[in-house]
Protein backbone atom coordinates (compact mmCIF):
# COMPACT_ATOMS: atom_id res chain seq x y z
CA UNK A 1 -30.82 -7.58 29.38
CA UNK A 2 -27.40 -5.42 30.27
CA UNK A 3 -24.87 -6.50 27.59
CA UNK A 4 -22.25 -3.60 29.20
CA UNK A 5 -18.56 -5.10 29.38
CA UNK A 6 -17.54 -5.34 32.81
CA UNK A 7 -15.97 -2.40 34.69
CA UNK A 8 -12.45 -0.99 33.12
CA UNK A 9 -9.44 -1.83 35.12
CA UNK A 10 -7.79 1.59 35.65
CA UNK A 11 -5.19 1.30 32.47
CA UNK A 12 -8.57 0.82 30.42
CA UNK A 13 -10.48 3.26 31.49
CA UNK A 14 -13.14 4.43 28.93
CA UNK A 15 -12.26 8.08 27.09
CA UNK A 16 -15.08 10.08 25.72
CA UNK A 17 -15.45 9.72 21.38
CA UNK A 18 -15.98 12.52 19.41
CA UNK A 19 -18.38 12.47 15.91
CA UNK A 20 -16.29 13.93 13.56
CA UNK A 21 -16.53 14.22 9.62
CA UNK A 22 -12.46 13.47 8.51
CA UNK A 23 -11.81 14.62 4.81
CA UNK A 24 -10.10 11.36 4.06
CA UNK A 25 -9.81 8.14 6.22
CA UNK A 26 -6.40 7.35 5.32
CA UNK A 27 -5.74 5.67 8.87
CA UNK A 28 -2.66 4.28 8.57
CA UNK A 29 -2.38 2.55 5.09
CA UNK A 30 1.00 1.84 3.13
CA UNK A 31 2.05 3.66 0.39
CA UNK A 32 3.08 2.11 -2.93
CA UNK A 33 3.93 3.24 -6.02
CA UNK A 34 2.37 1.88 -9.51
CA UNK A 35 4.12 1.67 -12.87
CA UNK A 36 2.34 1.46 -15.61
CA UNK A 37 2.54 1.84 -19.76
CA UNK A 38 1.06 5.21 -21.45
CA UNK A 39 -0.43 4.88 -25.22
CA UNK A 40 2.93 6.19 -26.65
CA UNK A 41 4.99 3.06 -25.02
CA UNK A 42 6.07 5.34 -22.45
CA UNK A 43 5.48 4.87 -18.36
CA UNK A 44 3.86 6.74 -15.90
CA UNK A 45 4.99 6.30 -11.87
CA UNK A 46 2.00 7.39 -9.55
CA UNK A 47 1.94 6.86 -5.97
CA UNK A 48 -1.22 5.78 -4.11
CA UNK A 49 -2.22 4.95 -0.75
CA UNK A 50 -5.12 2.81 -0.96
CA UNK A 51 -3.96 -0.72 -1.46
CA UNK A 52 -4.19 -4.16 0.04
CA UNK A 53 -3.14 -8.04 -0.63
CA UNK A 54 -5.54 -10.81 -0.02
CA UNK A 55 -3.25 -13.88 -1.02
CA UNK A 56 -1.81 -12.94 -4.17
CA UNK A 57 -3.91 -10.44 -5.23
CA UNK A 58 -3.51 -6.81 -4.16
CA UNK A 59 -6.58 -4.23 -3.98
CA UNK A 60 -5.89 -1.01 -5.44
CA UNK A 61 -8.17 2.35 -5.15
CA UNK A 62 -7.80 4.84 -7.60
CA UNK A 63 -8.81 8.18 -8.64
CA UNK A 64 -10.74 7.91 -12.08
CA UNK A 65 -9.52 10.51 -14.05
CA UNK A 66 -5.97 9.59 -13.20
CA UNK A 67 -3.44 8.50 -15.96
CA UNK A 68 -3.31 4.97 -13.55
CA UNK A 69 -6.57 4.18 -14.29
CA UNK A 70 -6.61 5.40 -17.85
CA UNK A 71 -3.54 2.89 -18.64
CA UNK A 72 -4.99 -0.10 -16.56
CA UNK A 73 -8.05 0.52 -18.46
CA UNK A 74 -6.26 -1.11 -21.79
CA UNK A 75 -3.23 -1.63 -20.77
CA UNK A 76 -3.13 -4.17 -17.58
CA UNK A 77 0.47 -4.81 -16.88
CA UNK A 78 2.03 -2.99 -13.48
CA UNK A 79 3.96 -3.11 -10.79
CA UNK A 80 3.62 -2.50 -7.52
CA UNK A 81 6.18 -0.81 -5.67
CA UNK A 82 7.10 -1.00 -1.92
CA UNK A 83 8.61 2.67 -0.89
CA UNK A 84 10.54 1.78 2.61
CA UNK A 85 10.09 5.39 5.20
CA UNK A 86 13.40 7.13 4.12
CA UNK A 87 11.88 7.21 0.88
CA UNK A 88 9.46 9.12 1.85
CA UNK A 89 10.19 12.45 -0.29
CA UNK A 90 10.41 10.65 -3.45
CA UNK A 91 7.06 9.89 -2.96
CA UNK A 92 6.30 13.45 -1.90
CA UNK A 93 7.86 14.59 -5.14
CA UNK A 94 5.61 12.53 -7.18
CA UNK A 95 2.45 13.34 -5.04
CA UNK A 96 1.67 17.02 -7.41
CA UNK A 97 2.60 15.28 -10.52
CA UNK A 98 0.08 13.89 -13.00
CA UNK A 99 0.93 11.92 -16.25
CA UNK A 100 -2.67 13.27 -18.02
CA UNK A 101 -2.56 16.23 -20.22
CA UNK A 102 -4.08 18.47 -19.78
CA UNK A 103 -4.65 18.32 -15.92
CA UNK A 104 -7.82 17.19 -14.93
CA UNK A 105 -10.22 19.05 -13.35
CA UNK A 106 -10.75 16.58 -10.52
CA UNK A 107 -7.38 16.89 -9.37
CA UNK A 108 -5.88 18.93 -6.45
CA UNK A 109 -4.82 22.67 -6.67
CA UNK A 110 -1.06 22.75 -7.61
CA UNK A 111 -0.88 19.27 -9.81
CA UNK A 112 0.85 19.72 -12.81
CA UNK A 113 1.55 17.60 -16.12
CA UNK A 114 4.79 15.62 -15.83
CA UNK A 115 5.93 13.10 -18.60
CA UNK A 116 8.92 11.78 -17.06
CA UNK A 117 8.19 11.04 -13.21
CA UNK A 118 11.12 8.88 -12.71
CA UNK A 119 13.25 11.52 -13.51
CA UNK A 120 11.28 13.94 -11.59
CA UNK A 121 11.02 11.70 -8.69
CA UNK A 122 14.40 11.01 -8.70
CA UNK A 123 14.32 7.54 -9.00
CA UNK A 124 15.35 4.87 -11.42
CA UNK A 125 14.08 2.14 -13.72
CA UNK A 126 14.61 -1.23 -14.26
CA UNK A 127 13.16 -3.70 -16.30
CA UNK A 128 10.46 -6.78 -15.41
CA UNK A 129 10.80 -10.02 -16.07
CA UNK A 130 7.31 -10.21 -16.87
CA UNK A 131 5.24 -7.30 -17.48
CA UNK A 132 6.75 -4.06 -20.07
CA UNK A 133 6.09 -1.50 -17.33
CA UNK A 134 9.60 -0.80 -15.24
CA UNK A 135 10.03 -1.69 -11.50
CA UNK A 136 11.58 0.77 -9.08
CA UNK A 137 15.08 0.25 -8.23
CA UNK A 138 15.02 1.78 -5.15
CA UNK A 139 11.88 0.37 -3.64
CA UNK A 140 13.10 -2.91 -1.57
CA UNK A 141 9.84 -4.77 -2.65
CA UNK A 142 8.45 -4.74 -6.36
CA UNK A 143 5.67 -7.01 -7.42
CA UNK A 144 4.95 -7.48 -11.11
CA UNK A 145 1.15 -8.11 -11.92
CA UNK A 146 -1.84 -8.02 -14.13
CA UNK A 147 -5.01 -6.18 -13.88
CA UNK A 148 -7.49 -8.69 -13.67
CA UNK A 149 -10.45 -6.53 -12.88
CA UNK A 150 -11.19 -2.43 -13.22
CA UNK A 151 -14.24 -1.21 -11.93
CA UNK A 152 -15.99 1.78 -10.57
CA UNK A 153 -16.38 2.19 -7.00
CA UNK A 154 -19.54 2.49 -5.38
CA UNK A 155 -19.04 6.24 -5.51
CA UNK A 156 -18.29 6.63 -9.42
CA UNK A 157 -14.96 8.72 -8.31
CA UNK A 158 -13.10 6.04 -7.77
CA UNK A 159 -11.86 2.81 -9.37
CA UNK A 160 -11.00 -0.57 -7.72
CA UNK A 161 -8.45 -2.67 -9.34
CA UNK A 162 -7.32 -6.32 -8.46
CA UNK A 163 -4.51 -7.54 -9.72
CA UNK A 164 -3.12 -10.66 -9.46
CA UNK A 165 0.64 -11.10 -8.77
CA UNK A 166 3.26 -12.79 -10.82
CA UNK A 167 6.46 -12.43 -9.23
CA UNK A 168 7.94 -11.09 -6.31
CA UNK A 169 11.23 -9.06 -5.74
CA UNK A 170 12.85 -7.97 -2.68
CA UNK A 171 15.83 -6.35 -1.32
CA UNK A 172 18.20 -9.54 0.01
CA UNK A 173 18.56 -7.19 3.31
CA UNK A 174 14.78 -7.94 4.25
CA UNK A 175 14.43 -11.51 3.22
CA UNK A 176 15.22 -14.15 5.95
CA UNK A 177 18.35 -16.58 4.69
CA UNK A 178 17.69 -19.73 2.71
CA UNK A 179 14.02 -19.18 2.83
CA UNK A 180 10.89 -16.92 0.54
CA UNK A 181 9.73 -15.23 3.99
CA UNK A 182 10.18 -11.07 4.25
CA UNK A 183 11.80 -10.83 7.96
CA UNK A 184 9.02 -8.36 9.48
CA UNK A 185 12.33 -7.27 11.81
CA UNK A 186 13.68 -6.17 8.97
CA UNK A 187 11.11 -4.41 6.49
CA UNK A 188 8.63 -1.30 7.65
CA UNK A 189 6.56 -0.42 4.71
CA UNK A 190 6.09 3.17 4.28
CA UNK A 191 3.06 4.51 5.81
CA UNK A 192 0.36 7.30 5.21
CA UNK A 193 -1.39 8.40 8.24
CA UNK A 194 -3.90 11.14 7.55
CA UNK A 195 -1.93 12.41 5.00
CA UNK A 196 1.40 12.37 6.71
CA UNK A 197 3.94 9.64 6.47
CA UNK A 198 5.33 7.02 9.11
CA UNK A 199 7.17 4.49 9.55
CA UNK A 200 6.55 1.39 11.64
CA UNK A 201 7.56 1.47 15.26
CA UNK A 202 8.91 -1.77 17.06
CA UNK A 203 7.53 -4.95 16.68
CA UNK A 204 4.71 -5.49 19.52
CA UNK A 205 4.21 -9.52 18.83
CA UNK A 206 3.14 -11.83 16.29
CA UNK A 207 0.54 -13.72 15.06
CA UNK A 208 0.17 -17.51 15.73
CA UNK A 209 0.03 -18.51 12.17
CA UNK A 210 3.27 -16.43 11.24
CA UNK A 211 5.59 -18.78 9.28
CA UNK A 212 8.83 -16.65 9.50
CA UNK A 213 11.98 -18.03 11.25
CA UNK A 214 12.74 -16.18 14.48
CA UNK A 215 16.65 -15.80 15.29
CA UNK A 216 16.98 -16.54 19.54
CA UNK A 217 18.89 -13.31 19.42
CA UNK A 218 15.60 -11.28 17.97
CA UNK A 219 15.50 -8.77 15.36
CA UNK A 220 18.79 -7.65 13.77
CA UNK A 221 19.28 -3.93 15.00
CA UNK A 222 21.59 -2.59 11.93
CA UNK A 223 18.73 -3.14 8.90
CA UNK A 224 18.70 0.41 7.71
CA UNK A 225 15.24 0.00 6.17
CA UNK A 226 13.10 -0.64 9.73
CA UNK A 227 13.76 3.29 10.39
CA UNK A 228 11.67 6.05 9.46
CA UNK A 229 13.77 9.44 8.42
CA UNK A 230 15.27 11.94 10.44
C-alpha cells in the first residue's frame, strides 16, 4: 500500500537530508543558570542548557563530575535562573568556570577553579524566601526548588535531576497586570543553539489552550527584554 503524502505544493517542496553525527544536539534549548550550596555554606552559580518544566517540575541534565551535581547530591535546595538574551556574556563568563577543585578531568580544555562565580560573572545575589541558595538579581525569572530526584542518565555521564518548584519570581516588566501569567510578548528566554546563543524572534501564533490576556493593540514594542544583543 503507498502511504507517500501527497505531492508538495511548490513552497513545500521536499529538500534532500543529510546523515550527520553532531557533537552535541543542543537544538535550540534555553539556558538557565543553577544556584546551589557548597559543603563550606558557600554557593556555586553554573549555567546549563539542558532543562525543561513539565507542570511544576523542571528537568535538569547535568554533567556528573560537576560541583551542580555534587551539591544536589546532599544538598537539594536551588534555584533556577532565567538569563533574558542581553545577558548572554554573563553566562559566557561563567561557561570556563568550575566550582570543583581540583578541575576534573572530564571537563573541557581551558576550565578553571573559581570559588566566587557571582563575582566572576558579574552578577549579584539575593536571598530566597525559601531555599539557602541565592537567586540572581539580574535574571527576570528565578524559581526556587527542591531536588526531588538525582539519578544517572542512561549514559553514566550524565545526571537527571527533577525538581519540584516552590515559588516563582519575575521581573514586573514581563508579567501581564493584575494577573500570575508571564506576557510571552514580553519575555524571550535566552537560547543555546548548537552552542551559540539566541534570542527569540517574533511571535508566530499561539496555542489554543494559552491562558494569557491579549491587549487588542498586540505586543508592547518598548519591553527591553524580547531583544537579543547587538
Amino acid at each position: 500500500m503507498n502511504t507517500a503524502p501527497s505531492s508538495a505544493s511548490p513552497a513545500e517542496t521536499l529538500v534532500p537530508h543529510l546523515e550527520i553525527e553532531p557533537s552535541i544536539l543542543y537544538f535550540g534549548t534555553p539556558v538557565v543558570l543553577l544556584s546551589t550550596e557548597n559543603q563550606d555554606g558557600s554557593f556555586n552559580l553554573a549555567p546549563i542548557s539542558s532543562a525543561w518544566a513539565l507542570g511544576q517540575t523542571v528537568v535538569i541534565g547535568l554533567g556528573r563530575d560537576g560541583q551542580t551535581a555534587h551539591n544536589l547530591g546532599s544538598r537539594p535546595d536551588l534555584v533556577i535562573n532565567l538569563p533574558a538574551p542581553a545577558q548572554w556574556p554573563a553566562v559566557e563568563r561563567l561557561a570556563p568556570l568550575t566550582g570543583r577543585n581540583p578541575v576534573p578531568a572530564t571537563k573541557a580544555k581551558g576550565c578553571r577553579f573559581e570559588p566566587d562565580k557571582f563575582a566572576a560573572a558579574g552578577l549579584t545575589g539575593e536571598p530566597s524566601h525559601l531555599v539557602r541558595p541565592p537567586r540572581v538579581a539580574e535574571c527576570p525569572i528565578q524559581l526556587e526548588a527542591h531536588a526531588e530526584r538525582v539519578r544517572p542518565d542512561a549514559s553514566g555521564e550524565f545526571v537527571i535531576i527533577e525538581a519540584v518548584v516552590h515559588k516563582v519570581h519575575a521581573d514586573s516588566r514581563i508579567v501581564v497586570p493584575g494577573t500570575d501569567q508571564i506576557d510571552p510578548a514580553a519575555w524571550s528566554p535566552l537560547i543555546y543553539n548548537f552552542r551559540h546563543y539566541f534570542g527569540l524572534g517574533p511571535e508566530l501564533g499561539h496555542s489554543y489552550r494559552t491562558q494569557t490576556p491579549r491587549s487588542s493593540e498586540g505586543p508592547a514594542a518598548e519591553h527591553a527584554l524580547v531583544a537579543a544583543p547587538n
